[in-house]
Protein backbone atom coordinates (compact mmCIF):
# COMPACT_ATOMS: atom_id res chain seq x y z
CA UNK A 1 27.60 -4.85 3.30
CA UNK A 2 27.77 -1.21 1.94
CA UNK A 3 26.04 2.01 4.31
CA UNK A 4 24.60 4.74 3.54
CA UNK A 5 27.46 7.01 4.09
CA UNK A 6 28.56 10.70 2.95
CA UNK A 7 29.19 9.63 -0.37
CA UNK A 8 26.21 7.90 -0.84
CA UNK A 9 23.88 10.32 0.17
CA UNK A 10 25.82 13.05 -2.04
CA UNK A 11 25.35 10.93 -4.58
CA UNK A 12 21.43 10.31 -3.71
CA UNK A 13 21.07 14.05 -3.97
CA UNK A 14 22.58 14.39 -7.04
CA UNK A 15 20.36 11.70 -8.86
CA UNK A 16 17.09 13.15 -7.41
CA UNK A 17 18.33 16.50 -8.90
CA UNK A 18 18.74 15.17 -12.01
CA UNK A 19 14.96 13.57 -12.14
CA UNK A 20 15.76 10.27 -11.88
CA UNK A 21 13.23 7.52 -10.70
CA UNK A 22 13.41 6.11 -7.33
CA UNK A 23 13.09 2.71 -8.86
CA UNK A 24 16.14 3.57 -11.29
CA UNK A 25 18.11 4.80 -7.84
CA UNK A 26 16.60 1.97 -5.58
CA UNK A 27 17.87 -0.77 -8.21
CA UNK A 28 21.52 0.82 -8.65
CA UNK A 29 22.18 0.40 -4.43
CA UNK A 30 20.74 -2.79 -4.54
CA UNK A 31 23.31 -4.03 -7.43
CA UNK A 32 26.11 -2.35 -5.59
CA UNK A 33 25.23 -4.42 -2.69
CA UNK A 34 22.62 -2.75 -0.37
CA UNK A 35 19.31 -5.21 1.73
CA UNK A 36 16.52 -4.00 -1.00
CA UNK A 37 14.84 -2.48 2.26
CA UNK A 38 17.18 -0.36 3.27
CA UNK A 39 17.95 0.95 -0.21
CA UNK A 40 14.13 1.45 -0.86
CA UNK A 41 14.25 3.41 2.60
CA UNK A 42 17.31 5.95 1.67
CA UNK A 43 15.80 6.60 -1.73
CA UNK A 44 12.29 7.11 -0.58
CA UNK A 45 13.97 10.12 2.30
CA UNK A 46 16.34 11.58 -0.53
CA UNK A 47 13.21 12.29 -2.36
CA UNK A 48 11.05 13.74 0.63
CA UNK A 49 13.80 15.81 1.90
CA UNK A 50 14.37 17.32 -2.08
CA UNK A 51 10.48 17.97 -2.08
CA UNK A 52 10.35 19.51 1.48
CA UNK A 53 13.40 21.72 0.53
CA UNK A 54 11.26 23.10 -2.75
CA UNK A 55 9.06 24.20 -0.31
CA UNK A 56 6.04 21.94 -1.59
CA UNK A 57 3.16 20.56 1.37
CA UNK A 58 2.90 17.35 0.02
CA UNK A 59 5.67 14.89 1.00
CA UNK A 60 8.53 14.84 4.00
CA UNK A 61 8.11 13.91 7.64
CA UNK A 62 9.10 16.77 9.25
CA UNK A 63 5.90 18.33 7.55
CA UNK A 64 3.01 15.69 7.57
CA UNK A 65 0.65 16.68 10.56
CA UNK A 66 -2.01 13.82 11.75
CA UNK A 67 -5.01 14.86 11.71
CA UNK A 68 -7.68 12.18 12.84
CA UNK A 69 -8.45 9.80 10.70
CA UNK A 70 -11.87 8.87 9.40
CA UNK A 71 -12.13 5.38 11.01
CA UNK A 72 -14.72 5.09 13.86
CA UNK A 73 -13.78 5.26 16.95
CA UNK A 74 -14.26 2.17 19.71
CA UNK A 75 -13.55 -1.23 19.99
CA UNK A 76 -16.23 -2.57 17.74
CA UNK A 77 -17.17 -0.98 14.10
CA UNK A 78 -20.60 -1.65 12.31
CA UNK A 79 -19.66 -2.03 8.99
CA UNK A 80 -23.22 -1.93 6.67
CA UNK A 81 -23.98 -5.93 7.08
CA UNK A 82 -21.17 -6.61 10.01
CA UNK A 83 -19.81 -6.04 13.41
CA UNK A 84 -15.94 -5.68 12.62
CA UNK A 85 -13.53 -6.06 16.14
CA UNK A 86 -10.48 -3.50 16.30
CA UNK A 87 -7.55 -5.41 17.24
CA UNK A 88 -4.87 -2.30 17.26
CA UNK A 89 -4.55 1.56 16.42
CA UNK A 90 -1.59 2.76 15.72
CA UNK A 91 -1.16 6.98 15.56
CA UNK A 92 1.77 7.66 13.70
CA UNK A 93 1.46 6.46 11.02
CA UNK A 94 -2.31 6.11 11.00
CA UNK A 95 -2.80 1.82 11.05
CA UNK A 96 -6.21 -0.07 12.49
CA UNK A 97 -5.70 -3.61 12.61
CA UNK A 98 -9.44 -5.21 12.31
CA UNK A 99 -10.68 -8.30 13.10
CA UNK A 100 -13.22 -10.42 11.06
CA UNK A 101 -13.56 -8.46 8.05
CA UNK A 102 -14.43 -11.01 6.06
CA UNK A 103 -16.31 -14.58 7.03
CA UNK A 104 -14.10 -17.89 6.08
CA UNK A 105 -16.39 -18.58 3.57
CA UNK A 106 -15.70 -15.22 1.91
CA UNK A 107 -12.39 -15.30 1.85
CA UNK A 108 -13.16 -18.81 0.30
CA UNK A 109 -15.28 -17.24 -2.05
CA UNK A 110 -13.13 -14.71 -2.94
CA UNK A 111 -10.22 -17.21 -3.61
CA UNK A 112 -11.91 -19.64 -5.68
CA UNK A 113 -13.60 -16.73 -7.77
CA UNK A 114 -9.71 -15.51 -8.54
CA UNK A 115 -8.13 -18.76 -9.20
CA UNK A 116 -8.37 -18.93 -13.09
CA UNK A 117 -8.00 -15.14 -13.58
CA UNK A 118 -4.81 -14.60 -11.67
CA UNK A 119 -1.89 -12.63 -14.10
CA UNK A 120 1.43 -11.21 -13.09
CA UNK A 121 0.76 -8.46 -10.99
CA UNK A 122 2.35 -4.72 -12.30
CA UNK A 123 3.30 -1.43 -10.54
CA UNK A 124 2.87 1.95 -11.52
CA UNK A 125 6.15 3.64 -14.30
CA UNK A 126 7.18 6.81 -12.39
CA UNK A 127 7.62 8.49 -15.55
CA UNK A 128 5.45 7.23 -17.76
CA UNK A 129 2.08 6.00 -15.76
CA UNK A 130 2.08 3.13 -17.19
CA UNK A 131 1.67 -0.16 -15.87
CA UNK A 132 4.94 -1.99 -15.77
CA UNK A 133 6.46 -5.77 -14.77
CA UNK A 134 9.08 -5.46 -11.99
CA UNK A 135 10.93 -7.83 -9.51
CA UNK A 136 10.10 -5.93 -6.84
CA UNK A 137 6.60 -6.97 -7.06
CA UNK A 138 6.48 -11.11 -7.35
CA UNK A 139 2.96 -11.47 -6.95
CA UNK A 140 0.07 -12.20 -9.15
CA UNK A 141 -3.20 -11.00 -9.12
CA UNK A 142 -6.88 -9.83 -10.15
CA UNK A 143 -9.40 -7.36 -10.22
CA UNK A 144 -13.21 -7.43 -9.02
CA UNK A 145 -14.83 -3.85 -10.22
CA UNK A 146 -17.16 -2.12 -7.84
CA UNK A 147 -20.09 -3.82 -8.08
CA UNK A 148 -19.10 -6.97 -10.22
CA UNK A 149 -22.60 -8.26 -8.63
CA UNK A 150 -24.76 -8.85 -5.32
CA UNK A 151 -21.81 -10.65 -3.52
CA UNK A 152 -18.79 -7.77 -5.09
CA UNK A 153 -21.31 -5.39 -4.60
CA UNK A 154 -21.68 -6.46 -0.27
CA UNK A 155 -17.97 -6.38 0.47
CA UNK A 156 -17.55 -2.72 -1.57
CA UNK A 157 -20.24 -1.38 1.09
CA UNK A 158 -18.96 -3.05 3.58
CA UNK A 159 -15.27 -1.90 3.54
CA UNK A 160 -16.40 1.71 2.46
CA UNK A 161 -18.07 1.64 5.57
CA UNK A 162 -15.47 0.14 7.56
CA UNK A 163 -12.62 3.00 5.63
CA UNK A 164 -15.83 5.38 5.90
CA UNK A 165 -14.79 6.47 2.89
CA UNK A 166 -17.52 7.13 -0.18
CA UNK A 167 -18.26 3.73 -1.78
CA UNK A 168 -17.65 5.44 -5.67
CA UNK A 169 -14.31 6.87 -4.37
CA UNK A 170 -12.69 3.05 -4.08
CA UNK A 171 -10.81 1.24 -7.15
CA UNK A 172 -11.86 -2.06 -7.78
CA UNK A 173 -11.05 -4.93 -5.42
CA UNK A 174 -7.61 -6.12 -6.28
CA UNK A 175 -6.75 -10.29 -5.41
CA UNK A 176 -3.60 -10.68 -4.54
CA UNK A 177 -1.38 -14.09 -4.53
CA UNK A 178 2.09 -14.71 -3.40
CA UNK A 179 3.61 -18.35 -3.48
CA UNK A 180 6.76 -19.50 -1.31
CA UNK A 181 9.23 -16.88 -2.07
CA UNK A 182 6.88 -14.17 -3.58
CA UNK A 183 7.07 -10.28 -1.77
CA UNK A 184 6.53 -6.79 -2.33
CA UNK A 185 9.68 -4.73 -1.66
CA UNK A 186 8.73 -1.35 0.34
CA UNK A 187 6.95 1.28 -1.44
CA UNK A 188 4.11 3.65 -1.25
CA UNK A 189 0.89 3.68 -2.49
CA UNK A 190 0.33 6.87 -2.98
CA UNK A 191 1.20 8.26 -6.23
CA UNK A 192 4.38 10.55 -5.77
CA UNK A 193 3.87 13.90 -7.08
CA UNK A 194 7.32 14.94 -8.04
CA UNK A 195 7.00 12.07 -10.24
CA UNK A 196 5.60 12.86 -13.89
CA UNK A 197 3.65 9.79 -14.44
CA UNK A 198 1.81 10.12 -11.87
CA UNK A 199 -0.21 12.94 -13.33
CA UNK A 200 -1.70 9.82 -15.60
CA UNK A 201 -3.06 7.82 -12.36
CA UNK A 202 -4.29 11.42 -10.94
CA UNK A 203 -7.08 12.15 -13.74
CA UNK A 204 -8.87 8.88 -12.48
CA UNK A 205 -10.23 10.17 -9.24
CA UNK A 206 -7.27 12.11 -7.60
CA UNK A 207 -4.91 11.11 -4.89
CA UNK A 208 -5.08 7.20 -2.88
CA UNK A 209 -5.61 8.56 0.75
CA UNK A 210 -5.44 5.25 2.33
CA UNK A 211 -5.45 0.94 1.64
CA UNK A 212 -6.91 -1.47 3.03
CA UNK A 213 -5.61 -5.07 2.95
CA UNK A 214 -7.60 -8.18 3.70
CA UNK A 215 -5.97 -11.45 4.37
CA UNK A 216 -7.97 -14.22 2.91
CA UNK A 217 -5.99 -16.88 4.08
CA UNK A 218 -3.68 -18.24 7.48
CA UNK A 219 -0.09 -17.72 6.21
CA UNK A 220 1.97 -20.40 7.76
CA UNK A 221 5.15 -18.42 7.69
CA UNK A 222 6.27 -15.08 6.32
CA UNK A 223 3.93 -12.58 4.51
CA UNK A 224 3.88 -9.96 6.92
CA UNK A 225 2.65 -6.21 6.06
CA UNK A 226 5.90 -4.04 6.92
CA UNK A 227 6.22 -0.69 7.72
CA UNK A 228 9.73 -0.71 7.76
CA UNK A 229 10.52 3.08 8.73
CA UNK A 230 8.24 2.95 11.50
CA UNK A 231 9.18 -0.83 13.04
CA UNK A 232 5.53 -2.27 12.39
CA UNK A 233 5.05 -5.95 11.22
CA UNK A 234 1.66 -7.20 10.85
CA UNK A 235 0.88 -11.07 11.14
CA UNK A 236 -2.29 -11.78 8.84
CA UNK A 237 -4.59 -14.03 9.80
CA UNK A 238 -7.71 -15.28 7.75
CA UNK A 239 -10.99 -12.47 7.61
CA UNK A 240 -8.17 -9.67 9.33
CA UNK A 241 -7.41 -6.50 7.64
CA UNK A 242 -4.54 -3.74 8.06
CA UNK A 243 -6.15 -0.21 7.24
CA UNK A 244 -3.42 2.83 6.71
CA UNK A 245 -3.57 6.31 5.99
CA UNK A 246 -1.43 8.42 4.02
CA UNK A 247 -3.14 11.73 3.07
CA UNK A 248 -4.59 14.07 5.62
CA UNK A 249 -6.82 16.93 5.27
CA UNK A 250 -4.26 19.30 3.88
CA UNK A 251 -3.30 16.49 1.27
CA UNK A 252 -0.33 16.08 2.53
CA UNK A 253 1.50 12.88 1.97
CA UNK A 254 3.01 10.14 5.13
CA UNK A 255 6.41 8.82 4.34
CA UNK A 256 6.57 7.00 7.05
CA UNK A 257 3.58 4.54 5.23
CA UNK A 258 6.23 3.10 3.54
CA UNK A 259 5.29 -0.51 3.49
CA UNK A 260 6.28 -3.79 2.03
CA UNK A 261 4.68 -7.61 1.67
CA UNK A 262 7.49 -9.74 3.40
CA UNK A 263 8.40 -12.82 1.75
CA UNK A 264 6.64 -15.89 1.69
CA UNK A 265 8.51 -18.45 3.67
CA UNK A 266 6.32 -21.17 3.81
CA UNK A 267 2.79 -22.12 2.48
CA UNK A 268 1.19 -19.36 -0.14
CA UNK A 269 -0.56 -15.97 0.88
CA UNK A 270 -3.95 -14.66 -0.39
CA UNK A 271 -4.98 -11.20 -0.08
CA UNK A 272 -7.57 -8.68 -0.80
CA UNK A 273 -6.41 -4.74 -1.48
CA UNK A 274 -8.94 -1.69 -1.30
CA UNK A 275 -7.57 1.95 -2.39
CA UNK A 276 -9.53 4.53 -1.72
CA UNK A 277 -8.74 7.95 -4.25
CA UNK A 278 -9.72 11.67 -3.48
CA UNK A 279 -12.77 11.44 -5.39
CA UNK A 280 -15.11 9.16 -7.21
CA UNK A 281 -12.90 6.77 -8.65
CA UNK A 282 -13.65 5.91 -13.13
């Protein structure tokens, strides 16, 4: 198994100078032999140290400051039409780990609704903005805009309260499922500035400043929420939901909420995804 040696970081450098992708860089270590994870993980600090050393506020760990986040504080959050339980905090990064989000029955609800309008899910091209097919990202998926109707429209003011985050500032509610063997390989959600397509995703409501993911099913092994860089692994569990933040008040962005969907190992995993944006989200 290769390491991130001398050469390799040399040769990191070099490609981030020359404007390549980090999914370009991240796929070239993993054919040479690198774990996906830790290639992701060498990539993603290549391209915050290049961006702290240009002097810009936005990206690198040496630079992010925590400010506090918006979520309530206590052990118990009123969220519009529910009482949700706070299982965890985490500081650094900024993670809540919340209990009963969601009832069973709408989680249910939400599954059965997604069921026949499931498609391969895409990520975002670095250069280009567009939406693109990868195998890093083996899931499938749907999409529930705000206010779809009275049932859509209850869980969008419930989670903007529970994010306390403006209801008109959150993209639709994305569906998420993963069969045995399905992942996400780390990445950010966030759009990273230094890359030019994300200037397309921008003029929709500005930065994401933070996710939050629902699990709408038990997953009987595997499908853990990873925050590799920072040695967090979340268990879901039916009606939970992992909250992170990534942009503060200066708009500076958190590499260390770097974050993967671990591979399925047994049963299937069903989840629901919030991102909240800068501004009113169209």
């Amino acid at each position: 198994m290769p390491t991130v040696d001398a050469n390799w970081e040399e040769w990191l450098a070099t490609n981030v100078t020359r404007g390549c992708s980090a999914d370009s860089m991240t796929d070239a270590m993993v054919r040479a032999g690198f774990e996906p994870a830790v290639a992701d993980s060498a990539v993603r600090r290549a391209v915050g140290g290049a961006v702290a050393d240009g002097g810009a506020a936005t990206t690198g760990s040496a630079q992010y400051r925590y400010d506090p986040a918006p979520v309530s504080a206590g052990n118990l959050v009123h969220a519009f039409d529910r009482d949700v339980s706070v299982l965890m905090r985490c500081e650094r990064p900024q993670i809540v780990i919340f209990g009963d989000v969601l009832s069973a029955a709408e989680c249910d609800e939400l599954v059965e609704r997604s069921r026949h309008r499931l498609k391969r899910n895409t990520t975002i091209n670095p250069e280009t903005g567009a939406e693109d097919v990868i195998r890093n990202r083996t899931s499938e998926g749907t999409w529930f805009p705000r206010g779809e109707d009275a049932f859509i429209e209850r869980l969008d003011r419930r989670i903007a309260c529970l994010m306390n985050w403006p209801v008109e500032n959150g993209e639709g509610l994305q569906i998420l499922h993963y069969g045995p063997g399905a992942e996400y390989r780390p990445h950010f959600d966030y759009f990273p500035p230094e890359q030019s397509g994300s200037a397309v995703q921008l003029a929709h409501g500005g930065q994401r400043v933070a996710t939050l993911v629902i699990y709408l099913n038990d997953v009987p092994e595997g499908g853990e929420t990873v925050f590799p860089d920072a040695g967090i692994s979340v268990t879901g569990r039916k009606g939970t939901a992992v909250y992170f933040r990534y942009m503060n008040g200066m708009r500076q962005l958190d590499p260390l909420s770097l974050h993967a969907g671990a591979p399925v190992r047994r049963g299937e995993k069903w989840i629901a995804t919030r991102w909240m944006r800068e501004h009113a989200y169209r």
